[in-house]
Protein backbone atom coordinates (compact mmCIF):
# COMPACT_ATOMS: atom_id res chain seq x y z
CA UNK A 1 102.75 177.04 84.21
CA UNK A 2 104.19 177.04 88.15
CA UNK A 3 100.54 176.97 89.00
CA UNK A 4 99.88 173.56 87.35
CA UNK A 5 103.20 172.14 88.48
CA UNK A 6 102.82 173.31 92.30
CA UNK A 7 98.85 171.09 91.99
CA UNK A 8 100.33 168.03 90.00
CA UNK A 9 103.46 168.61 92.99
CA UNK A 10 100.94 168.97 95.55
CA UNK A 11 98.49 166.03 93.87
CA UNK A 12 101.96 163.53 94.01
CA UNK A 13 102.68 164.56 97.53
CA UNK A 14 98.91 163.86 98.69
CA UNK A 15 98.97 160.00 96.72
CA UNK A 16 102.16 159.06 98.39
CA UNK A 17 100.71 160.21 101.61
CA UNK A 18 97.68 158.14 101.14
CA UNK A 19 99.86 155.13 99.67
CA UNK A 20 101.69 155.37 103.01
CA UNK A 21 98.75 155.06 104.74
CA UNK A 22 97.45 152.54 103.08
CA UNK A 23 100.88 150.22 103.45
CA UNK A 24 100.50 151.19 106.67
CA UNK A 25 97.20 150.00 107.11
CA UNK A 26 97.39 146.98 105.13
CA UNK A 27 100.56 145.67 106.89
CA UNK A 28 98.29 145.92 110.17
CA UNK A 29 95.78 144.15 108.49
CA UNK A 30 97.93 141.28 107.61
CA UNK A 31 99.61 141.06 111.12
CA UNK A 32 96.18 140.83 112.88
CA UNK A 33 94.42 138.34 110.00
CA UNK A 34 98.10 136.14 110.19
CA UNK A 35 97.58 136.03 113.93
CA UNK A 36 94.15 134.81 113.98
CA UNK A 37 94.49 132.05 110.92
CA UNK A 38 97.45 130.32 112.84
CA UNK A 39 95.26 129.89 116.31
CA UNK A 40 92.33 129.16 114.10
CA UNK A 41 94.61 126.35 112.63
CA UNK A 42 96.03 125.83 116.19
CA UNK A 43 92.45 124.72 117.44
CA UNK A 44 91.28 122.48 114.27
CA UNK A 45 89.45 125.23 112.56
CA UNK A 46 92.09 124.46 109.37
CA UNK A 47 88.99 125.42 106.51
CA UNK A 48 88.62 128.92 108.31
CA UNK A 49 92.03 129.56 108.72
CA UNK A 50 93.04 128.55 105.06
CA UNK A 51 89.93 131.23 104.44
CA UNK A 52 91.71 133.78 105.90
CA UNK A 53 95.42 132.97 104.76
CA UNK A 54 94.28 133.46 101.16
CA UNK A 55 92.92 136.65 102.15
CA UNK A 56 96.25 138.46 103.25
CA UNK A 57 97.85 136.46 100.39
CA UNK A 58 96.51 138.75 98.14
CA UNK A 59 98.08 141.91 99.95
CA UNK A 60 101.24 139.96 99.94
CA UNK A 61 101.31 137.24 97.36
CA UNK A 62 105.56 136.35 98.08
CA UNK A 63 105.17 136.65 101.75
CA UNK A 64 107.22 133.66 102.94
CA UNK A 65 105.42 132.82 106.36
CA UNK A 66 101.56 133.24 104.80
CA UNK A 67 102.85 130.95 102.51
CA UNK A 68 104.23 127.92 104.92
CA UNK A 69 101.34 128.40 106.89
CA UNK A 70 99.05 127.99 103.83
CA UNK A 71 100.97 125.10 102.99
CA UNK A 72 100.33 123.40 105.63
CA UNK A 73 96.82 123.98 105.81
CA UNK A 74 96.00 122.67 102.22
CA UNK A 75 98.35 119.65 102.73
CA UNK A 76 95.74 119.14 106.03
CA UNK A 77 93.15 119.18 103.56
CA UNK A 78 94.66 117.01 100.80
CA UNK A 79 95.13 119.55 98.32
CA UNK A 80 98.68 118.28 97.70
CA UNK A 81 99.55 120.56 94.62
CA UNK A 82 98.16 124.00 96.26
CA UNK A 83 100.13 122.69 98.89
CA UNK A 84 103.28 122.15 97.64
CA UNK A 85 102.88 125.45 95.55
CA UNK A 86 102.94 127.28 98.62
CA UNK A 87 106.08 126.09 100.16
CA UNK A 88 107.51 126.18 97.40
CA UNK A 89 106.86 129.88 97.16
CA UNK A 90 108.02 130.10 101.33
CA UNK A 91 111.54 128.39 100.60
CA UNK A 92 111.90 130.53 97.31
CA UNK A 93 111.10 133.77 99.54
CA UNK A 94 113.83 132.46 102.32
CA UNK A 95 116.15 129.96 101.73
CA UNK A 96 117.72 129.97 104.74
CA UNK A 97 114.61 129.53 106.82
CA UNK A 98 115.34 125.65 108.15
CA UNK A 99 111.71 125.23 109.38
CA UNK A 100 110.71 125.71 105.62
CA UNK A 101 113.36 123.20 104.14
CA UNK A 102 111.86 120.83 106.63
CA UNK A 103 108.02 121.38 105.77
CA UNK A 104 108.90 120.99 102.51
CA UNK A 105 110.79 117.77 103.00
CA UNK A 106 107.58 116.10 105.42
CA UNK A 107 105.79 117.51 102.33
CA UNK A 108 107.57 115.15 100.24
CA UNK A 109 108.18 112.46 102.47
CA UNK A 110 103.85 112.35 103.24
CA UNK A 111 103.20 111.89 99.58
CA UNK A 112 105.65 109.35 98.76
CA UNK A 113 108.59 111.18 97.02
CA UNK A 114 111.60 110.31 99.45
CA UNK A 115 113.68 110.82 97.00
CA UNK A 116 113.37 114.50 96.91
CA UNK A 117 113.16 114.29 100.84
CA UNK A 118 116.14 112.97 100.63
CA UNK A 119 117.73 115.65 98.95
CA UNK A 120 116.49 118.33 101.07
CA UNK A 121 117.78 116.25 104.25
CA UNK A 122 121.04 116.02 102.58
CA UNK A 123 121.47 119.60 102.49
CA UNK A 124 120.76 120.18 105.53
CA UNK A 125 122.89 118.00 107.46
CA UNK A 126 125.40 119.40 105.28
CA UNK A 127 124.67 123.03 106.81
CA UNK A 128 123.43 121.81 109.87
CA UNK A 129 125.03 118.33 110.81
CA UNK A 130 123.95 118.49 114.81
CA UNK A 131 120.79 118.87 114.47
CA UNK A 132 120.18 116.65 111.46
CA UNK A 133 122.75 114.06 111.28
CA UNK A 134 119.78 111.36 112.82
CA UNK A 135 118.94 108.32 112.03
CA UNK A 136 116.08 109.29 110.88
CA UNK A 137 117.81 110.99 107.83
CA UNK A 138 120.48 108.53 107.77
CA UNK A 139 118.01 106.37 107.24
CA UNK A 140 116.08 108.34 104.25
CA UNK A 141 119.47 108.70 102.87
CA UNK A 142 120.24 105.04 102.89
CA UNK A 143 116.83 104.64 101.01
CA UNK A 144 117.51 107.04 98.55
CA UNK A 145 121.22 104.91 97.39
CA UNK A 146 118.82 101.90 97.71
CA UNK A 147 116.51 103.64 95.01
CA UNK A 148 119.98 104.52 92.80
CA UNK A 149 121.57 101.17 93.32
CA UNK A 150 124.22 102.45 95.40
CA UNK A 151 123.67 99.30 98.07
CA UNK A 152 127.30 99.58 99.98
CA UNK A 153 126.21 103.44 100.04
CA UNK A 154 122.90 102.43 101.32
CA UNK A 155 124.44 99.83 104.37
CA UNK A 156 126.66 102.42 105.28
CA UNK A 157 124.54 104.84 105.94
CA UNK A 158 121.95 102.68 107.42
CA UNK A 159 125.02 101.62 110.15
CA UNK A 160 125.52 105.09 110.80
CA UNK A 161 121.70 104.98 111.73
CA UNK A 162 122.15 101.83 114.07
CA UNK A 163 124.93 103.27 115.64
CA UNK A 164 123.11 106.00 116.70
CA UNK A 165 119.70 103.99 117.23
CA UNK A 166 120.21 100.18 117.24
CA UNK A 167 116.62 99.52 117.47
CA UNK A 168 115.33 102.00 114.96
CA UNK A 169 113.20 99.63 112.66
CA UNK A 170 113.44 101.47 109.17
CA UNK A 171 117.10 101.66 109.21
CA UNK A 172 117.19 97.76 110.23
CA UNK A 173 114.61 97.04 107.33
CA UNK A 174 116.33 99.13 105.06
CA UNK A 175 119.68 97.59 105.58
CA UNK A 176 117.84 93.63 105.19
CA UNK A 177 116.31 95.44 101.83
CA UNK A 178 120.08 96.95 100.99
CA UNK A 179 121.34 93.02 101.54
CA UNK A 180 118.61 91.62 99.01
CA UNK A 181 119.33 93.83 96.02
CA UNK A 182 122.84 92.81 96.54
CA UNK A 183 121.76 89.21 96.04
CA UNK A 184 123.65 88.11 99.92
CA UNK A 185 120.21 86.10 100.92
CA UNK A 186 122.52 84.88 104.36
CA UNK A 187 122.77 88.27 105.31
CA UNK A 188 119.30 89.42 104.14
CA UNK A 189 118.64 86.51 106.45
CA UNK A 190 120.66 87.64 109.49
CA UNK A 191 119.30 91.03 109.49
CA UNK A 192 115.89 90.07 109.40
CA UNK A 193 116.02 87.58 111.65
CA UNK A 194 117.60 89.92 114.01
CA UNK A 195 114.65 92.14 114.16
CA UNK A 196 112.17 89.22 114.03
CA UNK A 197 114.08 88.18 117.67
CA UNK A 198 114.13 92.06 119.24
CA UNK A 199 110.79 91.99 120.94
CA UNK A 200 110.69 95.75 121.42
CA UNK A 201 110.00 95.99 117.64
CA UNK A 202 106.25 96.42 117.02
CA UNK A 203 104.57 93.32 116.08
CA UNK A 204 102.42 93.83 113.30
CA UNK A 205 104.94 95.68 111.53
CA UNK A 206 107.32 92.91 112.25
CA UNK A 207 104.90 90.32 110.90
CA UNK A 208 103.59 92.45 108.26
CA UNK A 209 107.23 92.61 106.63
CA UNK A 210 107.98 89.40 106.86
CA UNK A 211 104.76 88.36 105.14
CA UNK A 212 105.45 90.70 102.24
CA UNK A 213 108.42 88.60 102.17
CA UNK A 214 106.80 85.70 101.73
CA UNK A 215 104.62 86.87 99.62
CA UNK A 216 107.28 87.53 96.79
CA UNK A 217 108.75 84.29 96.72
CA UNK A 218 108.49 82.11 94.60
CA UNK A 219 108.46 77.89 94.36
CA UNK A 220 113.00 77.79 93.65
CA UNK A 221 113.34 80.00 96.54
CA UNK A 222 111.39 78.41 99.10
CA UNK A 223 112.77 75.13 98.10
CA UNK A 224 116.46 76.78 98.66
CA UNK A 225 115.66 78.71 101.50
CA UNK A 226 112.66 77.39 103.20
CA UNK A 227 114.26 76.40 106.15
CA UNK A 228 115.16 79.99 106.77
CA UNK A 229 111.51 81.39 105.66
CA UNK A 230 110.00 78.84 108.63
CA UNK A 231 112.43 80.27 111.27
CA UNK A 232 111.44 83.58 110.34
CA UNK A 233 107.98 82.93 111.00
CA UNK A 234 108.37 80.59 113.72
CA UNK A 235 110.40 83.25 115.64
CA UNK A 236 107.88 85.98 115.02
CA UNK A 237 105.22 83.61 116.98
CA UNK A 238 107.31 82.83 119.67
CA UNK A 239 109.14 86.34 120.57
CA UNK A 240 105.21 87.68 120.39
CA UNK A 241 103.08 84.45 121.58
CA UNK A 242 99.97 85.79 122.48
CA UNK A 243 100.27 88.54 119.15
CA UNK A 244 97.35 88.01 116.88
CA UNK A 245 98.91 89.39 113.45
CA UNK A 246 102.23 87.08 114.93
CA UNK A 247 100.15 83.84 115.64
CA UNK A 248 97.79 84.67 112.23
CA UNK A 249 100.94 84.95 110.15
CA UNK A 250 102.06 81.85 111.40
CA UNK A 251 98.88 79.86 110.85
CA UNK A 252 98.94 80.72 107.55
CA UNK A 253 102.21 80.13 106.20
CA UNK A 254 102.22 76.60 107.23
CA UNK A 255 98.74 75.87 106.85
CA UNK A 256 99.47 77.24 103.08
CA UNK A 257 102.42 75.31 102.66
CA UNK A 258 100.94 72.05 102.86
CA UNK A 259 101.53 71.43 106.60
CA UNK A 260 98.08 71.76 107.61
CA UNK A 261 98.27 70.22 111.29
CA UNK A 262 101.16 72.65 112.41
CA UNK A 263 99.01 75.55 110.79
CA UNK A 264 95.90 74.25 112.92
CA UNK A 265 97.90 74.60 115.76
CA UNK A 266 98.70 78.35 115.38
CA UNK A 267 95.21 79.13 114.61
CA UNK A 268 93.79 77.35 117.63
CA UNK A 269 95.92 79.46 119.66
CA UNK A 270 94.66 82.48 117.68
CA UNK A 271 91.13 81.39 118.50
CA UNK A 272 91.97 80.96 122.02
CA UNK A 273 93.64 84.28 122.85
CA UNK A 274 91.14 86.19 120.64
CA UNK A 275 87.90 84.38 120.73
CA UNK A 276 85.84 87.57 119.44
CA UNK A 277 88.45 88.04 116.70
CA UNK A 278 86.96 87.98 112.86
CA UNK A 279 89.50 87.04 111.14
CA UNK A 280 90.46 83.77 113.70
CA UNK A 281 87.10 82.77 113.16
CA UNK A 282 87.14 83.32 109.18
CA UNK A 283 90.13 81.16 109.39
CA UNK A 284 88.68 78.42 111.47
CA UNK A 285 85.64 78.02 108.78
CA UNK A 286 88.36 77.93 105.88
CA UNK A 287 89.51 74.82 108.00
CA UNK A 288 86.30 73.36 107.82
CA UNK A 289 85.63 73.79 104.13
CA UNK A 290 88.88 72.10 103.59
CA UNK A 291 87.72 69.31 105.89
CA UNK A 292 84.71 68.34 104.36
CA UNK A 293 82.33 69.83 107.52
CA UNK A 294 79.54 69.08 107.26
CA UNK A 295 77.09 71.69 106.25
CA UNK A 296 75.60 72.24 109.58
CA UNK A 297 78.86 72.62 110.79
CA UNK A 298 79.32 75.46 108.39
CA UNK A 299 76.21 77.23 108.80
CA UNK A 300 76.84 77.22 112.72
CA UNK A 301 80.90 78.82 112.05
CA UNK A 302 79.07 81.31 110.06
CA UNK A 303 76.42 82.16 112.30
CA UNK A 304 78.81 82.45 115.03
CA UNK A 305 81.22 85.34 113.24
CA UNK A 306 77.66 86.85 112.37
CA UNK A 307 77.13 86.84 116.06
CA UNK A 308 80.20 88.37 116.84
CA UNK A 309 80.83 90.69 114.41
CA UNK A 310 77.16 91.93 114.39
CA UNK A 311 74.48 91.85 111.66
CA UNK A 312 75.07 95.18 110.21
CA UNK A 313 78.74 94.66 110.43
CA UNK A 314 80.44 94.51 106.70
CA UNK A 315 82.71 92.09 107.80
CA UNK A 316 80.18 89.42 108.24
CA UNK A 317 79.19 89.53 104.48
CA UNK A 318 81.15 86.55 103.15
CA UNK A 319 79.57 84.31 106.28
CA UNK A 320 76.01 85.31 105.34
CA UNK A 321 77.11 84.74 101.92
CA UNK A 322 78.14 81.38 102.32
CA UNK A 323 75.20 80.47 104.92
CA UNK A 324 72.93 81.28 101.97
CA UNK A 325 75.25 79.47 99.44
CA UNK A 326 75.48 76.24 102.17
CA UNK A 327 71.61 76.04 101.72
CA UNK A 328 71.30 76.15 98.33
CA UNK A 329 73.59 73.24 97.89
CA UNK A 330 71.21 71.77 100.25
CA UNK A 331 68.50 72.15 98.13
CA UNK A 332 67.01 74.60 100.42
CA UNK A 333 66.56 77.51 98.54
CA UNK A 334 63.79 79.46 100.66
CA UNK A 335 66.71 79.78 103.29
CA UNK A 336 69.36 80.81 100.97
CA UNK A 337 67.04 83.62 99.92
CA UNK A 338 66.73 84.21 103.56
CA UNK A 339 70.12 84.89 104.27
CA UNK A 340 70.49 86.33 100.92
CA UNK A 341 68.06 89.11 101.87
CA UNK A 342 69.81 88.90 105.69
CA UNK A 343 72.91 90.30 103.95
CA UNK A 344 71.72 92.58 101.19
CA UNK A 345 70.01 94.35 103.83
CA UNK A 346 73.18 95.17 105.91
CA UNK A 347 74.84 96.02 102.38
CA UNK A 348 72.78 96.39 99.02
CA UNK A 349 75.95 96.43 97.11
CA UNK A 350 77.20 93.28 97.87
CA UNK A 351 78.28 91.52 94.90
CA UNK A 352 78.94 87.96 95.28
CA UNK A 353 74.93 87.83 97.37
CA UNK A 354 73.30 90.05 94.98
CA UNK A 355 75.00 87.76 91.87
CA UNK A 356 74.55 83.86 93.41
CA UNK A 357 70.75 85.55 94.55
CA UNK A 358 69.87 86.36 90.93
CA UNK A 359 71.83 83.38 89.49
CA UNK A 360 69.60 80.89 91.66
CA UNK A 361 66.16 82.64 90.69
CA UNK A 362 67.25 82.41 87.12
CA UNK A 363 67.72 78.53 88.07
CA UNK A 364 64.35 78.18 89.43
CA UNK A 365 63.26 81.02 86.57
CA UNK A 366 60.64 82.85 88.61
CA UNK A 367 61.36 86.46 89.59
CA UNK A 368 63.20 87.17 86.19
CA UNK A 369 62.56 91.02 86.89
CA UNK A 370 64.57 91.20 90.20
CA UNK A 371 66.78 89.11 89.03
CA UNK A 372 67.83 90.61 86.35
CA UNK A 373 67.84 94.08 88.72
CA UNK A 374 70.38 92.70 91.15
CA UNK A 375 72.40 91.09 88.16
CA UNK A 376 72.63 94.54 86.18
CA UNK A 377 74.48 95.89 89.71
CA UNK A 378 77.19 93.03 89.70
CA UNK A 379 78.31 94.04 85.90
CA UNK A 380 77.82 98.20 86.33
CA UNK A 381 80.32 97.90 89.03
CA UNK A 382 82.60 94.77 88.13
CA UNK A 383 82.48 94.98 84.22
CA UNK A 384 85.02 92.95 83.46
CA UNK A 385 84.10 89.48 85.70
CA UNK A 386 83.06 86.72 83.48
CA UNK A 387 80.95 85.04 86.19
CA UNK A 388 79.04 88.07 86.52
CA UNK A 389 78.63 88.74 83.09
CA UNK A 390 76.95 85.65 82.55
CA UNK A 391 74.58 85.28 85.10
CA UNK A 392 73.17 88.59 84.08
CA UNK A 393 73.65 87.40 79.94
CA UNK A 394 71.51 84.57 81.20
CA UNK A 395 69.03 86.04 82.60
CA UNK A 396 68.82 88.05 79.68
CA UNK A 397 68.67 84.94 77.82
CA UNK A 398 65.71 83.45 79.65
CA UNK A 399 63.98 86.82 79.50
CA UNK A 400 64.22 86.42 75.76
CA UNK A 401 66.28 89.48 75.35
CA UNK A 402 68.77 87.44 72.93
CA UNK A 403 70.46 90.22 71.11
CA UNK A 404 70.57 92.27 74.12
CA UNK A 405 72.36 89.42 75.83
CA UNK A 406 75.11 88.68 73.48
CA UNK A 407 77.71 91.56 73.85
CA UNK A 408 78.00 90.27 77.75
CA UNK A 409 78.87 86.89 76.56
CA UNK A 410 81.51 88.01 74.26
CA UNK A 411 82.97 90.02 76.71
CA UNK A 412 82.63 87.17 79.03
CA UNK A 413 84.91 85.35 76.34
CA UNK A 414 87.85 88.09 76.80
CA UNK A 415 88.00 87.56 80.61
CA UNK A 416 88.12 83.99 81.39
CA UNK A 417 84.30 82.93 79.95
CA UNK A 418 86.21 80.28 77.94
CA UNK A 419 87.58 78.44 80.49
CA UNK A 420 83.87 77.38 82.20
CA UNK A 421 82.25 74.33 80.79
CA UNK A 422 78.85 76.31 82.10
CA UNK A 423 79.31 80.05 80.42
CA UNK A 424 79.89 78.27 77.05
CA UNK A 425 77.16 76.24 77.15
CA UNK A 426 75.18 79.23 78.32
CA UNK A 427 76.83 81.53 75.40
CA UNK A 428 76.07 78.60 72.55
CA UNK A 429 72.03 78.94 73.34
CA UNK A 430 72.03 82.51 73.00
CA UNK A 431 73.83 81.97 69.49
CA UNK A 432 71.26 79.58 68.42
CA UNK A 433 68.18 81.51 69.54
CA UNK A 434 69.97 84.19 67.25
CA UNK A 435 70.05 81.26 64.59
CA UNK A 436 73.87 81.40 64.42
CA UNK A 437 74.00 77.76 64.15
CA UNK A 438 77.66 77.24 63.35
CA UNK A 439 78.34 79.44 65.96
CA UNK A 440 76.53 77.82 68.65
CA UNK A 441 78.04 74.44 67.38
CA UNK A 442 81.43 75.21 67.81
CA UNK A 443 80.77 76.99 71.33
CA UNK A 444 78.88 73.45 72.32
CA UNK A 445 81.55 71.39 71.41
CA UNK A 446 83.87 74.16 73.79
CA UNK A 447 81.70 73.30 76.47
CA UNK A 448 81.33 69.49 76.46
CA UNK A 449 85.02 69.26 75.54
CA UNK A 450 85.50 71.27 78.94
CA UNK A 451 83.36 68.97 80.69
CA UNK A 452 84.73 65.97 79.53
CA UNK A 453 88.61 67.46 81.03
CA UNK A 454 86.95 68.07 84.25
């Protein structure tokens, strides 16, 4: 008997030995692998590092620093919920770390949840009001009473931000914001107008508020306040003259509004400062349409962005598009097929070309087969578009595929099909070639009843 307990003694003794070694050797492990995944992540190398963070994880699955570390490294990477996972696990391990509070928080406030952010920020300005009573968290805060209706809350805090930053652009918005739910449109007014006249505020996001602005509006608020909504965009163009998104903005909220000469004047000056500008020129051909060019006038405008933008360019698809449309209103098909092909060949997947292209063959009903090819594209990727749906029904149609090509004409019919003269006159032939007579009667009598209103 005290020989076998003096070997299971001595067996114990040697296992916790060689457990202490092991701890001992794992924890150097760890150290050297933790050193080299942060200067892997230091230098860019964030796939490699991640590689080996997970690799030490396993030694020490609570470890609070392998976890922020990995955190950050799969929020890098867009893996949002391994991400948050892991610093969630850091701020469970220690609490009172402040650098993990605050990843956590960026977490939240990178994939929209400010709310949360909020409530993290709180906290710690509460335990450490030096270093984070900002206006940066002010600010958060003030957006957080904004999302719980709490709008004097809100405008207080967001003062306590302008106090401490009186140009700080998110705590100005958010107080304009703070003024609207409260329904006091002369202050909304005043505040925005204030930043619309500071000219250290950055332009386009200047212009791009006040356009989502006027974007929400609707007909018994411009007539109220429209006078206001004018000065706001007026100012925006004249603090920032030679601003493109200032002088673009401008152009097209009084060009919109029915006072086209004023809104010819802004984009002239657009075209002038920024003569190699796409969108200037875009604009200046929507002023042609709407002023009956004529359609060598059109061709030329679109030739011109094609020139500047470059053929391959994306952006140039609607002016090859519309080159080849110009033609075929011309008459001039073989052209419109050239510049049809012109812009296919930059992009294959262009929908509007690749569904006027097969709509026109079906018109002149030769090349049926690639017709019907580039049609079958347009409703794969844009199911649900009615003008799509019946070019390639049509085609269908003339290809005598008439049972084939009714489900895209009653389809057609949920998404607008029944308010075109042509798609119900197409959709009544493919009823009759099914000999669904009364069918194809009433969907006539849809179609020249539409005609007749037009």
């Amino acid at each position: 008997m005290r020989k076998s307990a003096f070997i299971i003694t001595a067996l114990l003794l040697i296992s916790a030995f060689c457990a202490g070694a092991q701890t001992a050797r794992d924890s150097s492990i760890v150290e050297t692998v933790f050193v080299r995944a942060i200067s892997l992540m230091q230098t860019g190398n964030v796939d490699e590092a991640i590689s080996h963070l997970e690799y030490i994880r396993k030694l020490r699955p609570n470890d609070d620093a392998i976890n922020y570390y990995l955190g950050g490294g799969y929020a890098i990477k867009g893996k949002y919920k391994e991400s948050e996972e892991c610093l969630l696990k850091a701020v469970k391990a220690d609490s009172s770390n402040v650098w993990y509070q605050d990843g956590l928080a960026n977490f939240y406030l990178n994939t929209g949840r400010g709310a949360q952010a909020a409530d993290i920020y709180l906290r710690l300005m509460e335990e450490h009001p030096s270093k984070y009573t900002n206006a940066y968290t002010l600010t958060l805060l003030g957006n957080k009473n904004l999302t719980e209706y709490k709008d004097s809350l809100a405008i207080e805090n967001f003062d306590k931000a302008l106090m401490l930053a009186p140009e700080y652009t998110p705590a100005i918005l958010g107080k304009s914001e703070a003024y609207r739910m409260q329904g006091n449109i002369p202050g909304f007014f005043a505040q925005v107008n204030e930043m619309v006249q500071n000219p250290a505020i950055n332009p386009p996001a200047k212009c791009d508020y006040v356009n989502q602005i006027l974007q929400h509006i609707d007909y018994n608020f411009y007539r109220m306040w429209g006078a206001q909504l004018d000065s706001l965009v007026s100012g925006c163009a004249a603090v920032h003259p030679k601003d493109s998104s200032a002088l673009r903005l401008a152009g097209s909220w009084f060009y919109g509004t029915d006072r086209k000469e004023k809104g010819r004047e802004y984009f002239s000056r657009f075209e002038e400062a920024f003569p190699d500008n796409l969108d200037a020129q875009y604009l200046k051909l929507q002023v042609l349409m709407d002023d009956g060019a004529t359609a060598k006038e059109l061709i030329d405008q679109c030739e011109k962005i094609v020139r500047i933008g470059g053929e391959d360019n994306p952006k140039v698809m609607p002016a090859l598009a519309t080159i080849g449309d110009t033609y075929h209103q011309l008459g001039q098909d073989k052209n419109a097929f050239k510049a049809y092909d012109r812009a296919l060949k930059a992009d294959p997947g262009y929908l509007p070309v690749l569904n006027n292209y097969a709509y026109y063959l079906s018109l002149q009903g030769k090349k049926l087969k690639k017709a019907e090819a580039m049609s079958r594209i347009t409703v794969e990727k844009d199911p649900d578009n009615a003008t799509y749906l019946d070019t390639y029904g049509w085609i269908l149609y003339l290809r005598k595929q008439y049972q084939k090509a009714k489900p895209y004409f009653k389809h057609a019919m949920l998404y607008g099909g029944r308010d075109s003269a042509v798609i119900l006159e197409h959709y009544s032939k493919v009823l009759e070639a099914l000999g669904e007579y009364d069918l194809a009667r009433s969907f006539r009598i849809l179609s020249e009843n539409k005609k007749e209103a037009e």
